[in-house]
C-alpha atoms as a PDB file:
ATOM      1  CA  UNK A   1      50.806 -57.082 147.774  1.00  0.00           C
ATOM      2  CA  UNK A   2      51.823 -53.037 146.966  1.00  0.00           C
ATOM      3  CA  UNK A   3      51.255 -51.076 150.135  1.00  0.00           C
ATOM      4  CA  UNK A   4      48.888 -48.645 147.519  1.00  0.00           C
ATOM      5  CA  UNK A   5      46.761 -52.000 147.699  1.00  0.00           C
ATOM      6  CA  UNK A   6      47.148 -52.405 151.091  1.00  0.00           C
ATOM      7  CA  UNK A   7      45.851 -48.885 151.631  1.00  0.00           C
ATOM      8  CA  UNK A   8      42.938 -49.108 148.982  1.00  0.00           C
ATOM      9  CA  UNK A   9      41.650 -52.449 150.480  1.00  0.00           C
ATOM     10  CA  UNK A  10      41.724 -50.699 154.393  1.00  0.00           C
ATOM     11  CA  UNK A  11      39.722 -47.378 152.557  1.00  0.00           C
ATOM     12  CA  UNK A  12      37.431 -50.256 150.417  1.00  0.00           C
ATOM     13  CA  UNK A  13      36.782 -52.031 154.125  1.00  0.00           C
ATOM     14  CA  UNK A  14      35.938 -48.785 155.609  1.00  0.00           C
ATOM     15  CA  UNK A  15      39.232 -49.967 158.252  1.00  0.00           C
ATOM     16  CA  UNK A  16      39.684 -46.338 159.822  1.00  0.00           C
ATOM     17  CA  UNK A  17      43.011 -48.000 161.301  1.00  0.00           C
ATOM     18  CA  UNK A  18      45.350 -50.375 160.442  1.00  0.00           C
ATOM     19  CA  UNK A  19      49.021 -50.946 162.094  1.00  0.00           C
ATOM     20  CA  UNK A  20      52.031 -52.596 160.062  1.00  0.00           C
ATOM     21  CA  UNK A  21      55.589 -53.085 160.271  1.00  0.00           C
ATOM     22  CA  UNK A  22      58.296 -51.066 158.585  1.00  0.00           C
ATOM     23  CA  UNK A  23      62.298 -50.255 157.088  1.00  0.00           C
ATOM     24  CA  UNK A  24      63.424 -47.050 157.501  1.00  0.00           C
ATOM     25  CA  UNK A  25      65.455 -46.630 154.264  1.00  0.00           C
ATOM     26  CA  UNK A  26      66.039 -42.885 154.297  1.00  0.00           C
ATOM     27  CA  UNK A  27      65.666 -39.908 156.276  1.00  0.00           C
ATOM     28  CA  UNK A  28      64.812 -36.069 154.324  1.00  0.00           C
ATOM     29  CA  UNK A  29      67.669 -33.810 154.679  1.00  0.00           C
ATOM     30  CA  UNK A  30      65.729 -31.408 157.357  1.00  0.00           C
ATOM     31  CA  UNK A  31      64.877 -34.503 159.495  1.00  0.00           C
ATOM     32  CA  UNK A  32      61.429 -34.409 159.515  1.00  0.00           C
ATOM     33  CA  UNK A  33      60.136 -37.478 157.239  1.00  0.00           C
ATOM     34  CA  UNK A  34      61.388 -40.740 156.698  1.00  0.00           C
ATOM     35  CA  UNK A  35      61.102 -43.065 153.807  1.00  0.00           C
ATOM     36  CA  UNK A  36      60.222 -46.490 154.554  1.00  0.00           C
ATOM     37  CA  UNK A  37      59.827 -49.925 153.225  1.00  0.00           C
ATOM     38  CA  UNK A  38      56.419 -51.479 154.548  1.00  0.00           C
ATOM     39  CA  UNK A  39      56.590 -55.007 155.352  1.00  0.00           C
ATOM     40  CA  UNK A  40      55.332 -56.707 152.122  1.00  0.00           C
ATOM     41  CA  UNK A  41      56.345 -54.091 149.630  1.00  0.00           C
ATOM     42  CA  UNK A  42      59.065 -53.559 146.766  1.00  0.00           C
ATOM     43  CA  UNK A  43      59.054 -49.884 146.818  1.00  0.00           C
ATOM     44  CA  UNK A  44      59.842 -47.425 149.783  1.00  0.00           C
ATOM     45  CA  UNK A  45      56.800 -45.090 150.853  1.00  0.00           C
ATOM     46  CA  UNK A  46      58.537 -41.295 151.436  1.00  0.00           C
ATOM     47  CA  UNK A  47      57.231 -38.673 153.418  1.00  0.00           C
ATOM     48  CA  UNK A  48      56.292 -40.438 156.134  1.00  0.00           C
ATOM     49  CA  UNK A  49      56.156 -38.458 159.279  1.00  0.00           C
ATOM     50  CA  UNK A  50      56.808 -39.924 162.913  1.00  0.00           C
ATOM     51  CA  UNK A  51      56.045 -38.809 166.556  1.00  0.00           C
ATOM     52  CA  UNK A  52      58.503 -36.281 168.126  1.00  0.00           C
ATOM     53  CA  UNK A  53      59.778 -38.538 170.802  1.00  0.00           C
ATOM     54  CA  UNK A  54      60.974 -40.985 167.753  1.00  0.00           C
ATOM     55  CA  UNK A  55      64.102 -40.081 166.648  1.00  0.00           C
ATOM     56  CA  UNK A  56      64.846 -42.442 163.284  1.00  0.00           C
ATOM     57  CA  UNK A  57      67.743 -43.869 161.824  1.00  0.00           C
ATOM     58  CA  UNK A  58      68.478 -46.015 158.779  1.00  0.00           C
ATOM     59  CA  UNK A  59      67.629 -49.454 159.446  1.00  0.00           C
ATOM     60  CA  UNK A  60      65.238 -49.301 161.934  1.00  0.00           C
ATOM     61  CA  UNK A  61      62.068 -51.758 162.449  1.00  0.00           C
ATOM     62  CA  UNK A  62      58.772 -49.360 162.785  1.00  0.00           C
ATOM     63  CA  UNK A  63      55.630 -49.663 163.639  1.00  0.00           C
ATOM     64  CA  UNK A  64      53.357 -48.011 161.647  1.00  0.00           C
ATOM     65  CA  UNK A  65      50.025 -46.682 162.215  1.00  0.00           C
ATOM     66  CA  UNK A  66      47.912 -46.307 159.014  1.00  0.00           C
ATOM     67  CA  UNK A  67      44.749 -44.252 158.855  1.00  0.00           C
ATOM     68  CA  UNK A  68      43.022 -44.148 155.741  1.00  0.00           C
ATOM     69  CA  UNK A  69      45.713 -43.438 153.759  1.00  0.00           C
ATOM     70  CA  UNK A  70      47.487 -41.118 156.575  1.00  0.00           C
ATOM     71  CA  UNK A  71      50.557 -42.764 157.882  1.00  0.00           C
ATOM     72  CA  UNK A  72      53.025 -42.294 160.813  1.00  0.00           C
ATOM     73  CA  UNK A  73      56.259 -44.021 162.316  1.00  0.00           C
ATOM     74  CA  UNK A  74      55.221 -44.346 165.976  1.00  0.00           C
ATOM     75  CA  UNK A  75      58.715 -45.867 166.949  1.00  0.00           C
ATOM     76  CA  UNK A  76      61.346 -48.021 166.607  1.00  0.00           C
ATOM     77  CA  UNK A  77      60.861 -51.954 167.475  1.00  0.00           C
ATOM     78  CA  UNK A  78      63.772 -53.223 169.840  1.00  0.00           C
END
């Protein structure tokens, strides 16, 4: 299953939140989004933004916290 159809069967549910796992493949030259691939996916999801106290690299395993279509990298998974 596509993460778009992930996120259209949470809005179709009426799910306000949902929380899934992550790949951080990539992180925008000014440092403030990441790109990731969500557990379940082919394609990265960019322009995903992640809590200040999170400080990403390649590679990591993140949670994700999914809110109708919103999503943000609360950390890395140790």
């Amino acid at each position: 299953m596509e993460f778009a159809d992930i996120v259209k069967s949470i809005a179709n549910q009426n799910n306000r939140l949902a929380i899934h796992y992550g790949y951080v493949t990539a992180r925008t030259n000014s440092n403030t989004r990441i790109s990731v691939l969500v557990s379940g996916t082919a394609t990265a999801i960019t322009g995903i933004r992640y809590l200040s106290s999170y400080t990403p690299t390649v590679a990591d395993i993140v949670v994700l916290l999914v809110n109708k279509g919103d999503i943000i990298a609360l950390g890395n998974l140790t």
